[in-house]
C-alpha atoms as a PDB file:
ATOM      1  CA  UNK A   1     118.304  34.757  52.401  1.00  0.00           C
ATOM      2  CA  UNK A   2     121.595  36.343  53.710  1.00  0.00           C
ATOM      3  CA  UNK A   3     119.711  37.073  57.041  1.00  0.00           C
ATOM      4  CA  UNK A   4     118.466  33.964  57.508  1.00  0.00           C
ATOM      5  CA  UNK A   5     121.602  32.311  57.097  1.00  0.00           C
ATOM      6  CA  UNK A   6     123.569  34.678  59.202  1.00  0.00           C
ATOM      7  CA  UNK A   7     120.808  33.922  61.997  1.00  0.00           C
ATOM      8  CA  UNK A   8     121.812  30.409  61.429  1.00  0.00           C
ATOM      9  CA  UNK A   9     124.866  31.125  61.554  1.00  0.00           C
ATOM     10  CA  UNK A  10     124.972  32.799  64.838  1.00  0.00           C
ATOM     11  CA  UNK A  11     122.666  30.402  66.577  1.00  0.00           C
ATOM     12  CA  UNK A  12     125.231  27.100  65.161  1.00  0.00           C
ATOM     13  CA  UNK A  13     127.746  29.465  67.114  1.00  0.00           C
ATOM     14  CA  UNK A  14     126.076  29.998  70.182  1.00  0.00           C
ATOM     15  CA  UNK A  15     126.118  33.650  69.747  1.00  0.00           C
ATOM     16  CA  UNK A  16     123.194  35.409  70.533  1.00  0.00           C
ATOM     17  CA  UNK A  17     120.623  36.045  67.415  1.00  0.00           C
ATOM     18  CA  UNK A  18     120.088  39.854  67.855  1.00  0.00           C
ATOM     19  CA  UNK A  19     120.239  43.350  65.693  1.00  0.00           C
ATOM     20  CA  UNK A  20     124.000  43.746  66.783  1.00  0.00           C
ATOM     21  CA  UNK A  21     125.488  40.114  65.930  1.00  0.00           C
ATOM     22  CA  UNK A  22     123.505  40.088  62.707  1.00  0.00           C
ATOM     23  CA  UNK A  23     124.421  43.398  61.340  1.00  0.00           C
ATOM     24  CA  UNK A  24     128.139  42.345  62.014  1.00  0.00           C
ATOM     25  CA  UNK A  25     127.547  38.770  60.222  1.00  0.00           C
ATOM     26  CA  UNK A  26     126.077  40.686  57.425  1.00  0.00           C
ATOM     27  CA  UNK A  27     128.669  43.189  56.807  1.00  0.00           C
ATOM     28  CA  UNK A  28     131.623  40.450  57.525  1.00  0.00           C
ATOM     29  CA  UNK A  29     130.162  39.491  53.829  1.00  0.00           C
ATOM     30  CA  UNK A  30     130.639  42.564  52.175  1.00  0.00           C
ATOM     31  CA  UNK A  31     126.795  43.196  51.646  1.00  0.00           C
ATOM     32  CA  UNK A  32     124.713  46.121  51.812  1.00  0.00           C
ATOM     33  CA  UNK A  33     122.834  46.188  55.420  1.00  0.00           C
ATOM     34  CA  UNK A  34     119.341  46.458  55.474  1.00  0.00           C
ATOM     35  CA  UNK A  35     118.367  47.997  58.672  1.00  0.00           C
ATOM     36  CA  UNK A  36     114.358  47.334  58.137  1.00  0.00           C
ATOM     37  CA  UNK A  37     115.032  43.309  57.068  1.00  0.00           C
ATOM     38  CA  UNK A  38     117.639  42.588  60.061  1.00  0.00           C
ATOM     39  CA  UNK A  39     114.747  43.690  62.298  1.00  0.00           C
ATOM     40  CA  UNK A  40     111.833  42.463  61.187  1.00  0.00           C
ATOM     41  CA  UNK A  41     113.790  38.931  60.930  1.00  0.00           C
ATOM     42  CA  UNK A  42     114.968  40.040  64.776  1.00  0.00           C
ATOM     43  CA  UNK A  43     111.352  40.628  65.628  1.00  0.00           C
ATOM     44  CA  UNK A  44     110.272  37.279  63.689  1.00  0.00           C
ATOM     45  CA  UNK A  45     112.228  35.136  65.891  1.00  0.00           C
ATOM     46  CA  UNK A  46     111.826  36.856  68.864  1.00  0.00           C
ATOM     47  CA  UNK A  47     110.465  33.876  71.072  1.00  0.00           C
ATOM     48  CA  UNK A  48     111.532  30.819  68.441  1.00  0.00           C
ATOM     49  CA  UNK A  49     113.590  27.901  69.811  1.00  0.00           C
ATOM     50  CA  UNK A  50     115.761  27.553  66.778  1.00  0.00           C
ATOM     51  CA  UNK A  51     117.371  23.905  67.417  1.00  0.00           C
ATOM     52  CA  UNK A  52     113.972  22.771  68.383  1.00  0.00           C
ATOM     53  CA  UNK A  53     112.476  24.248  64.502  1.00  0.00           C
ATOM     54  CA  UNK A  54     115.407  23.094  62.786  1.00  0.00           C
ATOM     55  CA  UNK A  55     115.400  19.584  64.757  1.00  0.00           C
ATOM     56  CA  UNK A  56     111.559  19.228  63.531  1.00  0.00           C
ATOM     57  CA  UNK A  57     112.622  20.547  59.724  1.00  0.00           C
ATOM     58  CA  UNK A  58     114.972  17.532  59.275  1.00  0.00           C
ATOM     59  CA  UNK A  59     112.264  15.181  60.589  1.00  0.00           C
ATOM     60  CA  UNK A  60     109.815  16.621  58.019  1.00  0.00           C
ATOM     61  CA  UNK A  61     112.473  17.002  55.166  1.00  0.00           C
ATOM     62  CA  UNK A  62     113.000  12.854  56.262  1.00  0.00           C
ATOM     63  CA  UNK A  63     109.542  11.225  55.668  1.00  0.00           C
ATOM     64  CA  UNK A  64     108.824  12.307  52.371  1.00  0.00           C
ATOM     65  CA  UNK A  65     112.080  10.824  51.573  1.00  0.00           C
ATOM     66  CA  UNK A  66     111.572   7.691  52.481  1.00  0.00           C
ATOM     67  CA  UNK A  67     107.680   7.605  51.677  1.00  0.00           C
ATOM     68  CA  UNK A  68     108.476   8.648  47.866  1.00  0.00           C
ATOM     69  CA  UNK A  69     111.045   5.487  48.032  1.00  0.00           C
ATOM     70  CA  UNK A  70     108.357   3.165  48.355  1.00  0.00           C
ATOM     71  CA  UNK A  71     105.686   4.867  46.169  1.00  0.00           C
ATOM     72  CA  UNK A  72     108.211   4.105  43.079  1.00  0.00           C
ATOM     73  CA  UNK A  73     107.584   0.306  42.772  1.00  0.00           C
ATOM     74  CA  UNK A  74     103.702   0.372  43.269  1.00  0.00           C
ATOM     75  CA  UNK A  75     103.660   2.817  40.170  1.00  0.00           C
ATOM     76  CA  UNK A  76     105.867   0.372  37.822  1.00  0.00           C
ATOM     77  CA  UNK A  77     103.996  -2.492  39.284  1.00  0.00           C
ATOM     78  CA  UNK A  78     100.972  -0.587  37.729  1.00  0.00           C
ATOM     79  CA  UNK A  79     102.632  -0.106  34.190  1.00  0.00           C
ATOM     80  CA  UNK A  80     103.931  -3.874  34.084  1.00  0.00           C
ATOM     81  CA  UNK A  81     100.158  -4.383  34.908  1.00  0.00           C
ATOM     82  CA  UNK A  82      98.760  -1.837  32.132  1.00  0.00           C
ATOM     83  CA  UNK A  83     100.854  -3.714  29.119  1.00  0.00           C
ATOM     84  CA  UNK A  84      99.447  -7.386  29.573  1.00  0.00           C
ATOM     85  CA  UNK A  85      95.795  -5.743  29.531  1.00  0.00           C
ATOM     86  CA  UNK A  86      97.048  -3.938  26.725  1.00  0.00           C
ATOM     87  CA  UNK A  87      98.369  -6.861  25.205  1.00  0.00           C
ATOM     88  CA  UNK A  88      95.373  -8.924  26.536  1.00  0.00           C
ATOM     89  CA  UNK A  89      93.198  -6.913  24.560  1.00  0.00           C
ATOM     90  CA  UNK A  90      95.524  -6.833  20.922  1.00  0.00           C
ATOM     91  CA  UNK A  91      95.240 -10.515  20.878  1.00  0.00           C
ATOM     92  CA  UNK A  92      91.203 -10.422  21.277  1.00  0.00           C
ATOM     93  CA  UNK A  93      90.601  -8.321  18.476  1.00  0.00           C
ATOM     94  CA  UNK A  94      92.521 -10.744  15.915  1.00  0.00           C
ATOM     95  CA  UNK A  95      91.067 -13.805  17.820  1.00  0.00           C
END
């Protein structure tokens, strides 16, 4: 996760994401360097507009939000619902 984060990092900084600024990010932190992970990430984002992925992550992260806000009264509407049938049903069986 460190090397996503320091790709973040870089790109919030308007530093180019490459080999060079990442392996400095990394070992700013005091971690080990892994020359095979900071270029396969390198080669993973080779061609990705970052602001534009990150723009369309906080849409997504944003609708199920605000769908799961209004899913919450339909379901206790259906348990207010599911005790007067249950109720409905006591009172037939002493009648």
């Amino acid at each position: 996760m460190e090397y996503i984060y320091g790709a973040l990092l870089l790109h919030k900084l308007g530093k180019p994401v490459d080999e060079e600024h990442l392996h400095k990010v990394i070992s700013a932190t005091g971690a080990h360097v892994d020359e095979s992970k900071v270029k396969s990430l390198i080669a993973s984002l080779n061609g990705v507009d970052i602001a534009h992925e990150l723009a369309n992550a906080s849409a997504v992260a944003a609708a199920p939000a605000a769908a799961s806000g209004t899913a919450k009264p339909e379901k206790e509407e259906k348990k207010e619902e599911k005790v007067s049938e249950s109720a409905a049903g006591l009172a037939s069986l002493f009648g």
